[in-house]
N, C-alpha and C. Protein backbone atom coordinates (compact mmCIF):
# COMPACT_ATOMS: atom_id res chain seq x y z
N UNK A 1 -38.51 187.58 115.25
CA UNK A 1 -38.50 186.15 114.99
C UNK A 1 -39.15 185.42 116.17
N UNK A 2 -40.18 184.79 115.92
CA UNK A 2 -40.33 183.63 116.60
C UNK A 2 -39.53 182.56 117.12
N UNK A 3 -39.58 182.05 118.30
CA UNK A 3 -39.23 180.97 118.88
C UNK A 3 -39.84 180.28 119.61
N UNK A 4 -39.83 178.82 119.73
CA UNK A 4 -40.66 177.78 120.97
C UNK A 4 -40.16 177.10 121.08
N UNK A 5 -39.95 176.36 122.55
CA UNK A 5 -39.24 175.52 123.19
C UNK A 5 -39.91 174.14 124.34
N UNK A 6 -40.20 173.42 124.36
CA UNK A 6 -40.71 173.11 125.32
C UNK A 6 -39.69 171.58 126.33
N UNK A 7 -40.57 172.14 127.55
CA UNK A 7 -39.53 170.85 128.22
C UNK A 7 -40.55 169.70 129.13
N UNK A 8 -40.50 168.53 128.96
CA UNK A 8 -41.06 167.17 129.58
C UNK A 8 -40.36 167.08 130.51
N UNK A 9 -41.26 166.34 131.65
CA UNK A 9 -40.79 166.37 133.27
C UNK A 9 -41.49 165.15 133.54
N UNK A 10 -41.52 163.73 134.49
CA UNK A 10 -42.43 163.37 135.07
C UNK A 10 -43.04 163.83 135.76
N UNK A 11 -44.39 163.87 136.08
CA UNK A 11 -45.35 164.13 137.09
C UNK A 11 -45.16 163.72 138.68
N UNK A 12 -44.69 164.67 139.72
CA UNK A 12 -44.79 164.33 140.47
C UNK A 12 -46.08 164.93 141.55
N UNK A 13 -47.17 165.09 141.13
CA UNK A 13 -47.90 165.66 142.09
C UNK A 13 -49.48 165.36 141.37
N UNK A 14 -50.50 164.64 142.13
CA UNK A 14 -52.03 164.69 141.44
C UNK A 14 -52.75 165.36 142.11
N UNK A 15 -54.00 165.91 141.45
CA UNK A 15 -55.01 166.86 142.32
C UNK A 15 -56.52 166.05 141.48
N UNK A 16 -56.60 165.22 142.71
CA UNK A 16 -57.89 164.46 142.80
C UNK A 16 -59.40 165.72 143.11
N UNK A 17 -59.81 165.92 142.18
CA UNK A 17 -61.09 166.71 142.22
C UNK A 17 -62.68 165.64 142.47
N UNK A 18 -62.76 165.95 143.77
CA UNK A 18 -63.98 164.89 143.71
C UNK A 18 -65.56 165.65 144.64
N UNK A 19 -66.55 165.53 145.03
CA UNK A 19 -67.73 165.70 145.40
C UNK A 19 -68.37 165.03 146.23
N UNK A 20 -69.46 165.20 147.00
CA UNK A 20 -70.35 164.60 147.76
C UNK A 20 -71.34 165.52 147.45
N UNK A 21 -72.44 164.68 146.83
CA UNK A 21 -74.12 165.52 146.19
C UNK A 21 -75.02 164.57 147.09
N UNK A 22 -76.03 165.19 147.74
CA UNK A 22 -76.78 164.46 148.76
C UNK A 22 -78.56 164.98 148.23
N UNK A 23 -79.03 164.26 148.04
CA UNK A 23 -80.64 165.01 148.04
C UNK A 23 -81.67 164.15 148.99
N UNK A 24 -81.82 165.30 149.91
CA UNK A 24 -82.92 164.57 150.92
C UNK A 24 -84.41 165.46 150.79
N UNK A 25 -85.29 165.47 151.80
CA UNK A 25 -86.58 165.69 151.45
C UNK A 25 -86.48 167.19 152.49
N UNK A 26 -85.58 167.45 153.68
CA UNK A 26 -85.44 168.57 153.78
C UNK A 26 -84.06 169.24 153.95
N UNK A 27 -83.93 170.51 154.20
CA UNK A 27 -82.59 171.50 153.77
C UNK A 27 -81.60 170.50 155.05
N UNK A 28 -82.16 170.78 156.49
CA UNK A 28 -81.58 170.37 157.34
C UNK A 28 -80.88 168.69 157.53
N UNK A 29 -81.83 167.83 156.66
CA UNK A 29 -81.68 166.26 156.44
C UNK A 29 -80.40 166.13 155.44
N UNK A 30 -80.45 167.24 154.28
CA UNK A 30 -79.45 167.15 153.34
C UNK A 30 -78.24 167.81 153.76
N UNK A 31 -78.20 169.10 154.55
CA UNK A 31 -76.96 169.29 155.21
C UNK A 31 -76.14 168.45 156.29
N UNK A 32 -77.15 167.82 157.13
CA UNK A 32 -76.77 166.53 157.84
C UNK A 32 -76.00 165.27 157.38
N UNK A 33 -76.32 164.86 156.10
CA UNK A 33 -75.82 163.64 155.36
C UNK A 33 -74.74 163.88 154.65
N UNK A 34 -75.04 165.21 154.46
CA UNK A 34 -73.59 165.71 153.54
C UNK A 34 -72.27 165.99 154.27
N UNK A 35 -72.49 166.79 155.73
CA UNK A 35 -71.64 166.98 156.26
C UNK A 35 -71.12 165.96 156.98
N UNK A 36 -71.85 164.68 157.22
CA UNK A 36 -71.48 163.82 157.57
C UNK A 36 -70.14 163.12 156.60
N UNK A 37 -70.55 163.20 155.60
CA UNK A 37 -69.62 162.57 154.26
C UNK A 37 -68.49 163.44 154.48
N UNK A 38 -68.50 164.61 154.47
CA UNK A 38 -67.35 165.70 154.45
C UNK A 38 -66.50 164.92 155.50
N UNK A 39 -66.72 164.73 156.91
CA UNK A 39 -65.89 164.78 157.80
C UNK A 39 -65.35 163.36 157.80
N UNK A 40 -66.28 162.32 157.14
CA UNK A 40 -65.56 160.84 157.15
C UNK A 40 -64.64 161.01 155.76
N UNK A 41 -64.67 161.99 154.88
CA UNK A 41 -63.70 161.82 153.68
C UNK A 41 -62.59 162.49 154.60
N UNK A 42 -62.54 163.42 155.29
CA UNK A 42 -61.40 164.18 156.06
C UNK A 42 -60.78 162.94 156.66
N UNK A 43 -61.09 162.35 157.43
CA UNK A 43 -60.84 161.02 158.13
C UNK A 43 -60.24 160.32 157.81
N UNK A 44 -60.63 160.09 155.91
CA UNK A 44 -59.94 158.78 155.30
C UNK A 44 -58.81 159.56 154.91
N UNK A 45 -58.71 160.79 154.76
CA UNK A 45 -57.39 161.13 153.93
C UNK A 45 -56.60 161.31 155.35
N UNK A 46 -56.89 161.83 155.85
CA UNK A 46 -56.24 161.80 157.72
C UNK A 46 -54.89 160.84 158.17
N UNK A 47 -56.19 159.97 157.34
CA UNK A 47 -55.58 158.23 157.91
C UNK A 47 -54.68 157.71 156.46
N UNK A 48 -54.50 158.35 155.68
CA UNK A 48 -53.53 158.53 154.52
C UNK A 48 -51.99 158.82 154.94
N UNK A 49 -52.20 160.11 156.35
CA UNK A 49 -51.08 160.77 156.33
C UNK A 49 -51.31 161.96 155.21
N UNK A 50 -52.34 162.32 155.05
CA UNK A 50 -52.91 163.38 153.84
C UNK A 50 -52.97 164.67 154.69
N UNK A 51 -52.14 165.77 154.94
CA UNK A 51 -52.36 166.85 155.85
C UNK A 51 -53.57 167.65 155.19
N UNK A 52 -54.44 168.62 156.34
CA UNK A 52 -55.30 169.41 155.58
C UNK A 52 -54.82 170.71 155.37
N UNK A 53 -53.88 170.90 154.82
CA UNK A 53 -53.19 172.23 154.43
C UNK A 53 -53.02 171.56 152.77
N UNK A 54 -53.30 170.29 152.27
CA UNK A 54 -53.53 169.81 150.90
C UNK A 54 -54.56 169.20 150.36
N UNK A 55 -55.84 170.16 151.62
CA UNK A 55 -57.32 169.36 151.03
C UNK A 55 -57.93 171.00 151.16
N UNK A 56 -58.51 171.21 150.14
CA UNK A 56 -59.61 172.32 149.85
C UNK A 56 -61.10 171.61 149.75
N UNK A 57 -61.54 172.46 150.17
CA UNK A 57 -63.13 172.33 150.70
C UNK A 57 -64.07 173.40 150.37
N UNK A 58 -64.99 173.05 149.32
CA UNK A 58 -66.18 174.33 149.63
C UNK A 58 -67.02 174.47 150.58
N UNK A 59 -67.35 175.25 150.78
CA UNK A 59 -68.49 175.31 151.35
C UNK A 59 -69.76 174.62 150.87
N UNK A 60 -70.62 174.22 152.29
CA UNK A 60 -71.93 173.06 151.35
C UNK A 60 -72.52 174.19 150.51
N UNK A 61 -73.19 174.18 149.77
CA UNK A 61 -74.15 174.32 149.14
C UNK A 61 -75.32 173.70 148.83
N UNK A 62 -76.48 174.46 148.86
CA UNK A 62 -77.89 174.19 149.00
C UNK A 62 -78.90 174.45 147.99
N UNK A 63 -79.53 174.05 147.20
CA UNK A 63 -80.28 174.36 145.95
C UNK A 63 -81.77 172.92 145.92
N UNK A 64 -82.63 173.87 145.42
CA UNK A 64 -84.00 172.93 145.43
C UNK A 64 -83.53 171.73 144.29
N UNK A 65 -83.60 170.48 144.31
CA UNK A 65 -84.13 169.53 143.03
C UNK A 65 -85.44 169.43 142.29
N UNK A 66 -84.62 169.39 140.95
CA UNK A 66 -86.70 169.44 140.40
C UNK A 66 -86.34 167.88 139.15
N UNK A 67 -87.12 167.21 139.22
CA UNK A 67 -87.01 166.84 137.85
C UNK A 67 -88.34 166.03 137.01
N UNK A 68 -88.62 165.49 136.17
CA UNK A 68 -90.14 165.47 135.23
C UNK A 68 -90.40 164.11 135.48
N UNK A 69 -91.59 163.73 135.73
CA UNK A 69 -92.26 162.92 135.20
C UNK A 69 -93.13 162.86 133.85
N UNK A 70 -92.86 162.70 133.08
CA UNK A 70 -93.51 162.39 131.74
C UNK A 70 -93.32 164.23 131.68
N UNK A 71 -94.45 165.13 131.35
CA UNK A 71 -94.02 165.89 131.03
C UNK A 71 -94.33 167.37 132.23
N UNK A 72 -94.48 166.60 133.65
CA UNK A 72 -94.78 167.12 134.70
C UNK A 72 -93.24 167.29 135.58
N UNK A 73 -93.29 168.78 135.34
CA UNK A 73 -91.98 168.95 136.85
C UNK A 73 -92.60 168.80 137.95
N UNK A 74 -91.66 168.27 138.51
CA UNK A 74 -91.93 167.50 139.96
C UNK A 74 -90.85 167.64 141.13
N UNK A 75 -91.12 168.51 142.38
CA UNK A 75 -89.58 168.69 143.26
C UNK A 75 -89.64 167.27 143.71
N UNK A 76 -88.35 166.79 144.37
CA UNK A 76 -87.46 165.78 144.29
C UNK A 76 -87.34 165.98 145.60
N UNK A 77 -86.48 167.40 146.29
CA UNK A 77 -85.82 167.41 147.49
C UNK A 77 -84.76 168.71 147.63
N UNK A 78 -84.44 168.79 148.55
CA UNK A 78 -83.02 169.56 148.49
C UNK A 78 -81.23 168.76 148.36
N UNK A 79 -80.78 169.43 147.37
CA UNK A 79 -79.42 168.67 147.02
C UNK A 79 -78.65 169.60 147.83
N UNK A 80 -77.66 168.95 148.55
CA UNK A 80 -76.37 169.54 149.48
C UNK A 80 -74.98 169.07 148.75
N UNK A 81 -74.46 170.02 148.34
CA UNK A 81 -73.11 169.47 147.19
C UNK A 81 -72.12 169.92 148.48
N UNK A 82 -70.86 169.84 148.24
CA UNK A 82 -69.64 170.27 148.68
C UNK A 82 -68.47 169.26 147.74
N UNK A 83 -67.49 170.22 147.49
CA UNK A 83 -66.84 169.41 146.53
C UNK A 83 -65.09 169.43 147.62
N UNK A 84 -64.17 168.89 146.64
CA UNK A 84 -62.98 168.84 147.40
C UNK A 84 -62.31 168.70 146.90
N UNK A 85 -60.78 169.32 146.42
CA UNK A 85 -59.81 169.36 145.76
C UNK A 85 -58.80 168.64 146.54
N UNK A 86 -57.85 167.43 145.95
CA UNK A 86 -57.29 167.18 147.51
C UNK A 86 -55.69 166.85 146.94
N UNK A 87 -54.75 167.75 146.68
CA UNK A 87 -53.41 167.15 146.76
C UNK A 87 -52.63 165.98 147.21
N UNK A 88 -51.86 165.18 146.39
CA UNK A 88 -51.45 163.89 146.58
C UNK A 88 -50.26 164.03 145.63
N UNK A 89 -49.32 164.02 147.01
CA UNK A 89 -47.66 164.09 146.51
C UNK A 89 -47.28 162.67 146.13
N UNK A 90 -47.52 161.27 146.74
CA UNK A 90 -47.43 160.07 146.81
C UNK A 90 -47.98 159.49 145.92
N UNK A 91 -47.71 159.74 144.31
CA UNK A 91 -48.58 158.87 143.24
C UNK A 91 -48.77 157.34 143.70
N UNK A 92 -48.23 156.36 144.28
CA UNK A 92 -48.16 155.10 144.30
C UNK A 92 -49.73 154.77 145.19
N UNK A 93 -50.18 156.42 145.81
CA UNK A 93 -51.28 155.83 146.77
C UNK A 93 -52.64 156.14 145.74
N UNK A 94 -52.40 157.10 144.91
CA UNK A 94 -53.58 157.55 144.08
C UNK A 94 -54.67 156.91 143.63
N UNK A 95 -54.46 155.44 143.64
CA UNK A 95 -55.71 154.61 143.20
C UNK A 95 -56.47 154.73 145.01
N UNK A 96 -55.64 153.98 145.71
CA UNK A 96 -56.16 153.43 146.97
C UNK A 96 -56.99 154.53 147.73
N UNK A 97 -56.08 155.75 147.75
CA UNK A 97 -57.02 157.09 147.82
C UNK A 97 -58.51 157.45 147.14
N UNK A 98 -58.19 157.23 145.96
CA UNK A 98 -59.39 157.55 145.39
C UNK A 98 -60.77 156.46 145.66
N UNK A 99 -60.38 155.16 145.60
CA UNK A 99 -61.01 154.00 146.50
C UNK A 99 -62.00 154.63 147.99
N UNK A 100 -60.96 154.80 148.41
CA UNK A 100 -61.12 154.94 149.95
C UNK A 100 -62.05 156.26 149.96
N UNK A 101 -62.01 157.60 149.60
CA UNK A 101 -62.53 158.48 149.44
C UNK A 101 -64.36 158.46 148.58
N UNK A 102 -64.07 157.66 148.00
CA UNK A 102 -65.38 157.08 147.10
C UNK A 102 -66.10 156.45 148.52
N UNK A 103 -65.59 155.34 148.45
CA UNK A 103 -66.59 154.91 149.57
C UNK A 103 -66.65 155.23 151.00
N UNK A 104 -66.22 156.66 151.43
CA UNK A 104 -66.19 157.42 152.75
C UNK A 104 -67.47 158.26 152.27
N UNK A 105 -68.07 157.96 151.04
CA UNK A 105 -69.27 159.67 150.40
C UNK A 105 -69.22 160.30 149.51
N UNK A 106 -67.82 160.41 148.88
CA UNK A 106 -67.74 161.22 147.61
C UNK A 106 -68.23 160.77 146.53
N UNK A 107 -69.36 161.17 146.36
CA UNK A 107 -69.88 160.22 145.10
C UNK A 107 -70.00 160.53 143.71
N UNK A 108 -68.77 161.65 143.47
CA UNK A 108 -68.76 162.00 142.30
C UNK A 108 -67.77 162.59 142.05
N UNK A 109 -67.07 161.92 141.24
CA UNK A 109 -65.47 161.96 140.67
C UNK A 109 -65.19 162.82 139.54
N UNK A 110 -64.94 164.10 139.69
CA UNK A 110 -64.62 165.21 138.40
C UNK A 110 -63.62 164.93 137.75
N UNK A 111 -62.57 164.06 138.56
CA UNK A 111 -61.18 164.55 137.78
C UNK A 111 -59.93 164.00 138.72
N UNK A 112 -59.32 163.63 137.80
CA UNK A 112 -57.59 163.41 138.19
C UNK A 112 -56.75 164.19 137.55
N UNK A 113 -55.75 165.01 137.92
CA UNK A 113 -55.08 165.60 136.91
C UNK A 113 -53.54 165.47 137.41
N UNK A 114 -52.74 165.75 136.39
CA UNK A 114 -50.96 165.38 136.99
C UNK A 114 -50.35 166.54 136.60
N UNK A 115 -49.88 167.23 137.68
CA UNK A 115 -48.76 168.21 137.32
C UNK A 115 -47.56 168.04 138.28
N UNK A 116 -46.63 168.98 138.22
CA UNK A 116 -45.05 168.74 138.18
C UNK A 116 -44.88 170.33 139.69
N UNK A 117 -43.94 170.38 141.03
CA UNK A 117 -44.03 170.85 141.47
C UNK A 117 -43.25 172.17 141.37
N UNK A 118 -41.58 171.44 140.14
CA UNK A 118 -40.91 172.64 140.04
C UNK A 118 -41.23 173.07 138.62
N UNK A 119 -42.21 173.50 138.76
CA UNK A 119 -43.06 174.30 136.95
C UNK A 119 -41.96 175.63 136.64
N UNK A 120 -42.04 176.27 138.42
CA UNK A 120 -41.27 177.62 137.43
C UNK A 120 -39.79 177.51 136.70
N UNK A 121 -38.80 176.37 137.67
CA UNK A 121 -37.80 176.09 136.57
C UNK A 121 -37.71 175.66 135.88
N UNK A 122 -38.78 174.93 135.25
CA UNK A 122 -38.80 174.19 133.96
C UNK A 122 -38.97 175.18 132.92
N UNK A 123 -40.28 176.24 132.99
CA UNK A 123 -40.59 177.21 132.47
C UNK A 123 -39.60 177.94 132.36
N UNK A 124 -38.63 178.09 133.14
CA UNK A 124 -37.07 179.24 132.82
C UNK A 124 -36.56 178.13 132.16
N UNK A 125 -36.45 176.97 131.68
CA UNK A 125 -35.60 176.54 131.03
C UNK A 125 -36.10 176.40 129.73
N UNK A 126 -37.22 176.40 129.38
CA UNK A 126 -38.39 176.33 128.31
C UNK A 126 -37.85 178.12 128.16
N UNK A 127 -37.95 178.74 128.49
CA UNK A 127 -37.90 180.19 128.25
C UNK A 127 -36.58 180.33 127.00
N UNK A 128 -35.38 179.75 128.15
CA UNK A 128 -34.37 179.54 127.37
C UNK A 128 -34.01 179.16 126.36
N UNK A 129 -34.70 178.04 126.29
CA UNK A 129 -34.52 177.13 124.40
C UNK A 129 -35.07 177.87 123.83
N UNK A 130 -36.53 178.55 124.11
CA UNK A 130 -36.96 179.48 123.45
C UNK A 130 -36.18 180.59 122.26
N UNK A 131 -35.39 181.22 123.61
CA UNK A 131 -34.32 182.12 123.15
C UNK A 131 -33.56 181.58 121.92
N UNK A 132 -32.61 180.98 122.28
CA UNK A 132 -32.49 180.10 121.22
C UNK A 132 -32.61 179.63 120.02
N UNK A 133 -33.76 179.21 120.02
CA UNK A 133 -34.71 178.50 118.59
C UNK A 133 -34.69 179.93 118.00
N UNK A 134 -35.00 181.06 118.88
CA UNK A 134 -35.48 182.59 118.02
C UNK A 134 -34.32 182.68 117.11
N UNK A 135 -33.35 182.69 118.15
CA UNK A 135 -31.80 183.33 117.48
C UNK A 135 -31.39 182.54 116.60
N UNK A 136 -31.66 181.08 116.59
CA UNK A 136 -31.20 179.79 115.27
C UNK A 136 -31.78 180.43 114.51
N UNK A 137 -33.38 180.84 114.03
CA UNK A 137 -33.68 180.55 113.13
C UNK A 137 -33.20 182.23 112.52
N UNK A 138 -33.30 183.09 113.29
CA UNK A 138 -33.19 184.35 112.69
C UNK A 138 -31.74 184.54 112.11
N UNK A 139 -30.86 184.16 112.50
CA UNK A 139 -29.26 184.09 112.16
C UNK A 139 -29.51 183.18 110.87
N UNK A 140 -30.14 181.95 110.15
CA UNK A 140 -30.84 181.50 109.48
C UNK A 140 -30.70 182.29 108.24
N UNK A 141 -31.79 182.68 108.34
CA UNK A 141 -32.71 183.90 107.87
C UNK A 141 -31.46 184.76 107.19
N UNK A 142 -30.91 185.41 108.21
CA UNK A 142 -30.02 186.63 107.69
C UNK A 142 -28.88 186.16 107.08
N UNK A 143 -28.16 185.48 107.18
CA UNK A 143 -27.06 184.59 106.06
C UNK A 143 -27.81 184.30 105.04
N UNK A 144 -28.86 184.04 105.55
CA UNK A 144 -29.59 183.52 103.63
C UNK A 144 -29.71 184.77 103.01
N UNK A 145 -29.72 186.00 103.35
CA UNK A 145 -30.50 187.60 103.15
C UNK A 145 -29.04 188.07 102.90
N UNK A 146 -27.86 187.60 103.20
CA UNK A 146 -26.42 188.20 102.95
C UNK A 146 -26.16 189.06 104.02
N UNK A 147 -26.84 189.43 105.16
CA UNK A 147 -26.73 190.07 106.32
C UNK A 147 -26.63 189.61 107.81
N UNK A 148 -25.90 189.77 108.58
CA UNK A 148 -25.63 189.60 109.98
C UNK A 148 -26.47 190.65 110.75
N UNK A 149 -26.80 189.47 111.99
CA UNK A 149 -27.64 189.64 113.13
C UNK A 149 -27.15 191.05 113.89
N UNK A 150 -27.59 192.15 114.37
CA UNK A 150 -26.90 193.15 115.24
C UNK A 150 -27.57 192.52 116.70
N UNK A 151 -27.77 193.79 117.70
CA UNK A 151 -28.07 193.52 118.77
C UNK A 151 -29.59 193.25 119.00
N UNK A 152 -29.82 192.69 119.89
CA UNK A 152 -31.24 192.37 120.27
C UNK A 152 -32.02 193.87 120.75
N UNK A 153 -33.29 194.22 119.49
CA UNK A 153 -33.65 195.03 119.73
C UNK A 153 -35.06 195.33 120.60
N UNK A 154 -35.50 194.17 120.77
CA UNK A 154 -37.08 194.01 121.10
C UNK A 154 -36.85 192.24 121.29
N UNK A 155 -37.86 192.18 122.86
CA UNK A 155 -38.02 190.54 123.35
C UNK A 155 -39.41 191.06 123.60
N UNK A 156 -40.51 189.84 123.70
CA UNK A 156 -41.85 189.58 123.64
C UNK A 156 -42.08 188.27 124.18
N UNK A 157 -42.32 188.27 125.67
CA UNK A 157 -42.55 186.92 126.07
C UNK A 157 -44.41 186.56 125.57
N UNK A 158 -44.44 185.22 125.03
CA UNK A 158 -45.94 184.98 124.71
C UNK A 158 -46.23 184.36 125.94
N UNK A 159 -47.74 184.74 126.30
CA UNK A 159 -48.42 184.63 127.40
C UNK A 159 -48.34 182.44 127.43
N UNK A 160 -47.98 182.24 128.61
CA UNK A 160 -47.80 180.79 128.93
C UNK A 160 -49.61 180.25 128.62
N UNK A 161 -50.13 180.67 128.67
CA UNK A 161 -51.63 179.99 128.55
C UNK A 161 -52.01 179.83 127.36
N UNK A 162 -51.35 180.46 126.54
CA UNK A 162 -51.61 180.34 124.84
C UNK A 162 -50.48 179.12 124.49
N UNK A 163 -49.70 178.62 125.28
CA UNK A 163 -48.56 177.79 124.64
C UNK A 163 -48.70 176.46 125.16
N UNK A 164 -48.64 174.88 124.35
CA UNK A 164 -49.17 174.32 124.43
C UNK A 164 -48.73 173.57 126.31
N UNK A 165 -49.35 173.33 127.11
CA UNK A 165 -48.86 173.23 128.58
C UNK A 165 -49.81 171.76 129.33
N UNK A 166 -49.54 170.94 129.11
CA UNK A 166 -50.40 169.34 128.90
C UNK A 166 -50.16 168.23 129.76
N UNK A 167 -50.86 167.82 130.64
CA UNK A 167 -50.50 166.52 131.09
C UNK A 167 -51.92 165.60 131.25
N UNK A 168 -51.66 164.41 131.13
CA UNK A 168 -52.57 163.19 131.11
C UNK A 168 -53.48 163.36 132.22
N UNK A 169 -54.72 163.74 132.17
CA UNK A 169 -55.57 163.93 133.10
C UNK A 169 -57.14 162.54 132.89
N UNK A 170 -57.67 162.45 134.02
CA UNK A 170 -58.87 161.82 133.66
C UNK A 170 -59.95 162.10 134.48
N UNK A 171 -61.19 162.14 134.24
CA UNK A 171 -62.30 162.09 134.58
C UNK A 171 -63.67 161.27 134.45
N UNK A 172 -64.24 161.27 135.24
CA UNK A 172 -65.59 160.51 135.32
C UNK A 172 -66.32 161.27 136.03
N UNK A 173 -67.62 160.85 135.50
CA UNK A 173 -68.86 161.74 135.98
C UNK A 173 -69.88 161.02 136.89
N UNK A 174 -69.23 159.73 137.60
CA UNK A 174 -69.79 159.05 138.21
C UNK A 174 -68.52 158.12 139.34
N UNK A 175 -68.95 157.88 140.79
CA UNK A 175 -68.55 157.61 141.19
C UNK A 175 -67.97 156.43 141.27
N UNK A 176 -66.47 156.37 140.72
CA UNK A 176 -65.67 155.11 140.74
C UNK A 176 -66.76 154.06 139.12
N UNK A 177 -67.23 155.06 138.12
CA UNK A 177 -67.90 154.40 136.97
C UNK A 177 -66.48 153.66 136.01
N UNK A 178 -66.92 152.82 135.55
CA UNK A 178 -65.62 152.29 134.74
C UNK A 178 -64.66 152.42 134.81
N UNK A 179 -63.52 151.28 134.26
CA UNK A 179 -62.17 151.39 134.29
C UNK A 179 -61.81 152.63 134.05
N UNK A 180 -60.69 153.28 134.90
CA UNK A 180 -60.02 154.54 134.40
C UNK A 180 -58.31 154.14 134.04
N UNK A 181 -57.60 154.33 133.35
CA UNK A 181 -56.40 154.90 132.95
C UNK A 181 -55.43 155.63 134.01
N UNK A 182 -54.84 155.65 135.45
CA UNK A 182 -54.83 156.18 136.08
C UNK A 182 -52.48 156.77 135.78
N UNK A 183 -52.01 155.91 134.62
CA UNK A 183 -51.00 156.72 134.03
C UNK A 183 -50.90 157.86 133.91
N UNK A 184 -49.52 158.39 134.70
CA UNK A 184 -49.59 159.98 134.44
C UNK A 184 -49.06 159.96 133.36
N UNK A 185 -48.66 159.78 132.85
CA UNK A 185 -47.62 160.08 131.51
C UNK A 185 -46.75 160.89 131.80
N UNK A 186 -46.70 162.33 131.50
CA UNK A 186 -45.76 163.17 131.27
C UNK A 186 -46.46 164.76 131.25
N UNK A 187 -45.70 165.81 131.68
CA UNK A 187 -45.83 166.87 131.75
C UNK A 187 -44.90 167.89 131.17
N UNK A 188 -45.90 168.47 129.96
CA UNK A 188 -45.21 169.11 129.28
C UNK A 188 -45.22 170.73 128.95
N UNK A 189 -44.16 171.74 129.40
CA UNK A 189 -44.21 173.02 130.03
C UNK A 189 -43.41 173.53 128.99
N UNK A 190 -43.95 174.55 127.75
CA UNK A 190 -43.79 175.61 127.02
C UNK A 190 -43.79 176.70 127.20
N UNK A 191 -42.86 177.39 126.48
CA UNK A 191 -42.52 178.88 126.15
C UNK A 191 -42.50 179.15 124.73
N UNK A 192 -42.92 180.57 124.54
CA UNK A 192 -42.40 181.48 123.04
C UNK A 192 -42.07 182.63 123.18
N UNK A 193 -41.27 183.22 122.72
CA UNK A 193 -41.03 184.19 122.37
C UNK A 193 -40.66 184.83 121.13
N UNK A 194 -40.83 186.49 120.87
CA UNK A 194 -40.88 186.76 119.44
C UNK A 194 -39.74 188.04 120.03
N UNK A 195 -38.80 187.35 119.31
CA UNK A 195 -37.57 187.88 119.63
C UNK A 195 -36.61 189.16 118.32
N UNK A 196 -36.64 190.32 118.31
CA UNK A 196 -36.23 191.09 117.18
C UNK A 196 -34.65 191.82 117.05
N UNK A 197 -34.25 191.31 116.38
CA UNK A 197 -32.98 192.27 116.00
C UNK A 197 -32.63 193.13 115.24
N UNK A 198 -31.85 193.88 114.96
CA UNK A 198 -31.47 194.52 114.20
C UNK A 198 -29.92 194.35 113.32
N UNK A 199 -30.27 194.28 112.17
CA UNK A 199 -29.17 193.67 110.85
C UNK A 199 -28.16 194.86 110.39
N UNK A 200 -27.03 193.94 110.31
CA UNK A 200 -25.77 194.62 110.16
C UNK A 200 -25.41 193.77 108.50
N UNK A 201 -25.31 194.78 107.75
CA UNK A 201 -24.82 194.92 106.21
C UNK A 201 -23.08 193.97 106.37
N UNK A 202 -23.06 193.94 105.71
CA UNK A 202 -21.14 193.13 105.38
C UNK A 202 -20.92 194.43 104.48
């Protein structure tokens, strides 16, 4: 028998995904401007009270630009990306952050997303209802069939990535482009399991 359970939490934690893309005319001009941006976004979150044990950093990266005139490719320059994942326990600062970070260089905003810090006990408690819902419906089942439930013969946890696991996220593909929605809503952490017994006759 199947079962699913799920449990809602507020969001206490965002992971601001954002960028600095630089294209200059050489490798050394574009690593210069970029890394410059890197270390004044470090700065602004610094000055947040933002520790860097909750900012991830790639490495720059370096790649030629090409793009057309009419129907002529044409190089452009070299683009220097580095992107930055940056944890923010303090929802109340999340706009002002993202503000401040925009105009320190990051000029390209992937993403806001909201998740919850105690996932794994929610998920044991989602596990649980799980259980549950299995055994309601299968006890169900077997009174309707004229037979009682025996012992639990077989449990099957379903893989958490297949079960629905959701919170209010947003993105833009441009730096600080249009109004955003910056409500977390809610975070919502599922389980299933396919739970089997074995039936006892009256």
């Amino acid at each position: 028998m199947f079962g699913a359970a799920s449990v809602d939490a507020a969001p206490d934690l965002a992971r601001l995904r954002v960028a600095i893309k630089q294209t200059r005319p050489t490798p050394a001009e574009a690593f210069e401007v970029t890394r410059t941006g890197v270390n004044q976004v470090r700065e602004v979150l610094r000055g947040h009270a933002i520790p860097d044990t909750a900012v991830s950093t790639s490495r720059l990266n370096l790649k030629s630009s090409w793009g057309f005139t009419g129907n002529e490719r044409k190089f452009i320059g070299y683009e220097c990306a580095a992107s930055f994942v940056i944890e923010l326990r303090e929802l109340e600062l999340l706009e002002t952050v993202l503000v401040d970070v925009v105009e320190a260089g990051a000029n390209q905003v992937d993403g806001v997303e909201f998740d919850v810090r105690g996932k794994k006990q929610l998920r044991a408690q989602a596990r649980e209802a799980a259980v549950t819902a299995g055994r309601e419906k299968a006890d169900l089942y077997a009174r309707a069939a004229g037979v009682r439930l025996g012992p639990v013969i077989h449990i099957q946890d379903i893989d958490s990535e297949q079960m629905p696991n959701t919170s209010r996220s947003h993105a833009q593909s441009g730096a600080g482009g249009g109004e955003g929605d910056l409500t977390p809503g809610k975070i919502t952490v599922s389980a299933g399991v396919v739970i089997g017994f074995s039936l006892v006759g009256d």
